[in-house]
Protein backbone atom coordinates (compact mmCIF):
# COMPACT_ATOMS: atom_id res chain seq x y z
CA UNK A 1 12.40 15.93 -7.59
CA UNK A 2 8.14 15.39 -7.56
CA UNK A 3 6.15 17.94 -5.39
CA UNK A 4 5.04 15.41 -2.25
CA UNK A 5 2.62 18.05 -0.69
CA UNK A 6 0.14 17.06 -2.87
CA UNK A 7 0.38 13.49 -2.21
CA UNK A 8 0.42 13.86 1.69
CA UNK A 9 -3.08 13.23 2.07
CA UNK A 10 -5.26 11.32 0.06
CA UNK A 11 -9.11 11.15 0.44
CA UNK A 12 -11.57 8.36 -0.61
CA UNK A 13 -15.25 7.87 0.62
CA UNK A 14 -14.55 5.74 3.38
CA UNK A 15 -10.64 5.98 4.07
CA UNK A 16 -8.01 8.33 3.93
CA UNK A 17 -4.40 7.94 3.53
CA UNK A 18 -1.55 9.95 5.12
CA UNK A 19 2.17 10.02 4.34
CA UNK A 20 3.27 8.09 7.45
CA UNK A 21 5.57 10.52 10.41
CA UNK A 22 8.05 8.87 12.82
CA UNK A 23 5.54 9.12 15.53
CA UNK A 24 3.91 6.19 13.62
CA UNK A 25 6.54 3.89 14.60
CA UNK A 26 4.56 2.31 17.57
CA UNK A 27 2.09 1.50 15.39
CA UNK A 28 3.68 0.05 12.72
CA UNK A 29 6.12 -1.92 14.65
CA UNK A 30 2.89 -3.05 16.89
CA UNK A 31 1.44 -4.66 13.20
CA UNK A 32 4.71 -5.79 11.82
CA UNK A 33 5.21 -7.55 15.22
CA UNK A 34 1.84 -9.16 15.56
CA UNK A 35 1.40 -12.45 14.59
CA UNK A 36 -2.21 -12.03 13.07
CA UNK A 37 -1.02 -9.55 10.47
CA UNK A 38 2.91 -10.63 9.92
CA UNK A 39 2.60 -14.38 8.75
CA UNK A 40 3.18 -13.31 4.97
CA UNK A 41 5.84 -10.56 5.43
CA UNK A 42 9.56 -10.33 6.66
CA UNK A 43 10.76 -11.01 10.01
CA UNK A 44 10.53 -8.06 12.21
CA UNK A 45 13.83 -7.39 14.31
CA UNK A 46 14.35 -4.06 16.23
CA UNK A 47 12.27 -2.16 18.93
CA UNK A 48 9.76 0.77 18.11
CA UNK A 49 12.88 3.37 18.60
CA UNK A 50 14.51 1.17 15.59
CA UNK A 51 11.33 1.28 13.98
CA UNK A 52 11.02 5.22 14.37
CA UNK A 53 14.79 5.83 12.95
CA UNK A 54 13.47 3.71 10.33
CA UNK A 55 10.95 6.48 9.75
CA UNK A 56 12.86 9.05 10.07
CA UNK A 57 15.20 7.76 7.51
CA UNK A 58 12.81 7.07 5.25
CA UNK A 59 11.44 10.70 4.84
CA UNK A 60 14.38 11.66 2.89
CA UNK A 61 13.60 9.17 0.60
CA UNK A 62 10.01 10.70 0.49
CA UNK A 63 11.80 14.01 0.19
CA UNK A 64 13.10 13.03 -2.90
CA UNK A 65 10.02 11.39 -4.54
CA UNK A 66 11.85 7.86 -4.16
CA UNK A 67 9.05 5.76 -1.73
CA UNK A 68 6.04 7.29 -0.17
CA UNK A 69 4.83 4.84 2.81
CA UNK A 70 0.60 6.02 3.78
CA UNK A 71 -1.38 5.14 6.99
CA UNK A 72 -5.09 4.66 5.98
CA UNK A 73 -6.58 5.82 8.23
CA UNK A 74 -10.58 5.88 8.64
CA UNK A 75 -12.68 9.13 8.33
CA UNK A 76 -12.78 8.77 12.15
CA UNK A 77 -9.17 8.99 12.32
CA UNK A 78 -8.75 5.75 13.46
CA UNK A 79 -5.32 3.95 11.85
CA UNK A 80 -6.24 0.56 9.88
CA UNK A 81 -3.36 -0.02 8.10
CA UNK A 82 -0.23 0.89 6.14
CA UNK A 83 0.55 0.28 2.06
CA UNK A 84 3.75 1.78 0.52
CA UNK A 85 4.85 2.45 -2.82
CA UNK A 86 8.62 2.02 -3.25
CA UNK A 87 11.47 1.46 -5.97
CA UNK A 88 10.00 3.71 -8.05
CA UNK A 89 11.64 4.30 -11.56
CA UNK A 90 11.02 6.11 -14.96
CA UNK A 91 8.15 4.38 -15.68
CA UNK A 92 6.72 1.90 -12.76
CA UNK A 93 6.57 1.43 -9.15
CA UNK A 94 6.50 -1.45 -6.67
CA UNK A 95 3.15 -1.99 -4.09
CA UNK A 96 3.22 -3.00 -0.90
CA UNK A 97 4.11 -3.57 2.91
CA UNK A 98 0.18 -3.25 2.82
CA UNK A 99 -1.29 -4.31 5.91
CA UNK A 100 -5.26 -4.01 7.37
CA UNK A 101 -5.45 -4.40 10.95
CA UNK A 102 -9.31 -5.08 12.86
CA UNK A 103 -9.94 -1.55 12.83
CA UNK A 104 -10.47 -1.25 9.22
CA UNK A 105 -14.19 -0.74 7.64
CA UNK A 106 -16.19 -2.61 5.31
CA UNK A 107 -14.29 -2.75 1.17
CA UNK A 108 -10.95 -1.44 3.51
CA UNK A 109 -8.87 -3.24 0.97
CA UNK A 110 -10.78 -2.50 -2.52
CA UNK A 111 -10.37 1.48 -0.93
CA UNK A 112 -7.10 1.28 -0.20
CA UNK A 113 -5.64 -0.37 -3.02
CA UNK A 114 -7.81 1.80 -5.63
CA UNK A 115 -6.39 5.11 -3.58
CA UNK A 116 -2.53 3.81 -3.70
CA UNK A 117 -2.79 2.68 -7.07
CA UNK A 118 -4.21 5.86 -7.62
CA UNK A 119 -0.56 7.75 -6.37
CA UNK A 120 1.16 5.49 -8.15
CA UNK A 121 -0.55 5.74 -11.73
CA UNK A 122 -2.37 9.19 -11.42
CA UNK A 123 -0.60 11.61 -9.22
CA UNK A 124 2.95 10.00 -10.45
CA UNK A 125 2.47 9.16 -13.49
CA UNK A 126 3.80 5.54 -13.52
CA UNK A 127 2.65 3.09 -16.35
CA UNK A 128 3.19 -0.39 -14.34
CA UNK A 129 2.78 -1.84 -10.84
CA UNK A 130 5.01 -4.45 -9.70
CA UNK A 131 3.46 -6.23 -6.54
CA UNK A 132 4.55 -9.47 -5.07
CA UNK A 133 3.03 -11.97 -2.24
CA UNK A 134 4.25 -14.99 -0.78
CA UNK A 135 2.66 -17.86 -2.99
CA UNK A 136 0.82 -18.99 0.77
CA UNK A 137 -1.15 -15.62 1.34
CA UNK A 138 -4.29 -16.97 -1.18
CA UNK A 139 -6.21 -14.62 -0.16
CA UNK A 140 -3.94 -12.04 -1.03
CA UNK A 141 -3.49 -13.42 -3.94
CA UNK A 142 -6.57 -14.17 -5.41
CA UNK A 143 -8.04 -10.33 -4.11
CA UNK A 144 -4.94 -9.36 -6.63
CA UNK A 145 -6.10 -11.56 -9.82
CA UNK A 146 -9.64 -10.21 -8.91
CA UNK A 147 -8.24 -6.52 -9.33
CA UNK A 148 -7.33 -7.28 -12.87
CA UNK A 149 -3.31 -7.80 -11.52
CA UNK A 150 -1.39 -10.27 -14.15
CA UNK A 151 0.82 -13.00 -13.26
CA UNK A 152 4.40 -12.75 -14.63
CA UNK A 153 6.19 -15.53 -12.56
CA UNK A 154 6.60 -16.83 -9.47
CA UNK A 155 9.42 -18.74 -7.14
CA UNK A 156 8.99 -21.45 -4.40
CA UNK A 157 8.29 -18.67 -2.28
CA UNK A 158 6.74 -15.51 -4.09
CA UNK A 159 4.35 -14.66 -7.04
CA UNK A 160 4.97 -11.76 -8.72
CA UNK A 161 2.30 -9.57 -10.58
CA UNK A 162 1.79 -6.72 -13.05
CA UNK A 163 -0.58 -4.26 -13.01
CA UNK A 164 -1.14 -1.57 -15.57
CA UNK A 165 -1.91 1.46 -16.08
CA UNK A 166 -4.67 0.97 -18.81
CA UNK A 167 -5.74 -2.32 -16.34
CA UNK A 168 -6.21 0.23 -13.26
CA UNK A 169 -8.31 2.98 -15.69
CA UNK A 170 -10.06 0.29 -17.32
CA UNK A 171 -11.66 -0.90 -14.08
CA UNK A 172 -11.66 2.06 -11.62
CA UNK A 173 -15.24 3.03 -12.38
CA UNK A 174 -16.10 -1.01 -11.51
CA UNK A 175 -14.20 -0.80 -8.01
CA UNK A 176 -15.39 2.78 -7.43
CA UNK A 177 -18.92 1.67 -7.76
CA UNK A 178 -17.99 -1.34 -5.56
CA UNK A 179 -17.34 1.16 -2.75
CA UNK A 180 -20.29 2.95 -3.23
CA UNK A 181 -22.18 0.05 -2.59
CA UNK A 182 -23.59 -0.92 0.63
């Protein structure tokens, strides 16, 4: 069983991210709900109280080092978003449910992608990334080929990509710069 107190909280320049608590649940089932943010993801069924046993649920699974679901959060405390990192084996992980609502700041998704990647490859350890977007989100898409993710196949409905390890440490002092940039 991994130590999760040191993956709680993780700090970047502009964002940080937080291991999400069942008092989230408004707020995530607000995003998953909301038509803006939930054209590319899974119909949402249930009410925030399904949403918060959800939660609750799901920290066992944190417990045990199996899935760690973040909020980012800006510096001002402000929630922007959620990403998770889930089915997590010997050697890889899957990325995901990520969502940036209107709150988020300027490079939000460069920062929070380079900070979960970062849990996933650094703090556990992982080799490979497994991520996968409906083949309509382009812009999700394309933001992943422009991270340095690789296509492995795809279906009618979903594109799957790789990401290494070597990939992510080959071009984190790019994307960090990036951020550092006005």
């Amino acid at each position: 069983m991994r130590d999760v107190s040191s993956l709680a909280r993780v700090e970047g320049p502009n964002l940080t991210l937080r291991l999400i608590q069942p008092e989230d649940a408004g707020y995530v089932h607000s995003l998953r709900s909301n038509p803006a943010y939930n054209t590319h993801l899974s119909t949402v069924t249930g009410t925030v109280d399904d949403q918060r046993a959800w939660i609750e649920d799901y920290k066992s699974r944190e417990a045990q080092g199996q899935e760690f679901y973040y909020v980012i959060e800006r510096k001002d405390g402000t929630r922007c978003g959620l990403v998770r990192l889930y089915s997590i084996e010997a050697e890889s992980f899957t990325w995901g449910s990520w969502i940036l609502d209107e709150h988020k700041p300027r490079k939000a998704a460069l920062e929070s992608a380079v900070l979960s990647f970062g849990i996933g490859f650094d703090a556990l350890g992982m080799h490979s990334a497994n991520v996968d977007v409906r083949v309509a989100n382009e812009h999700a898409a394309a933001f992943y080929r422009r991270l340095g993710m690789e296509e492995t196949h795809r279906t009618d409905q979903d594109i799957f990509f790789n990401y290494t390890r070597e990939q992510f440490d080959t071009d984190r002092t790019h994307h960090l710069k990036q951020l550092s940039e006005n």
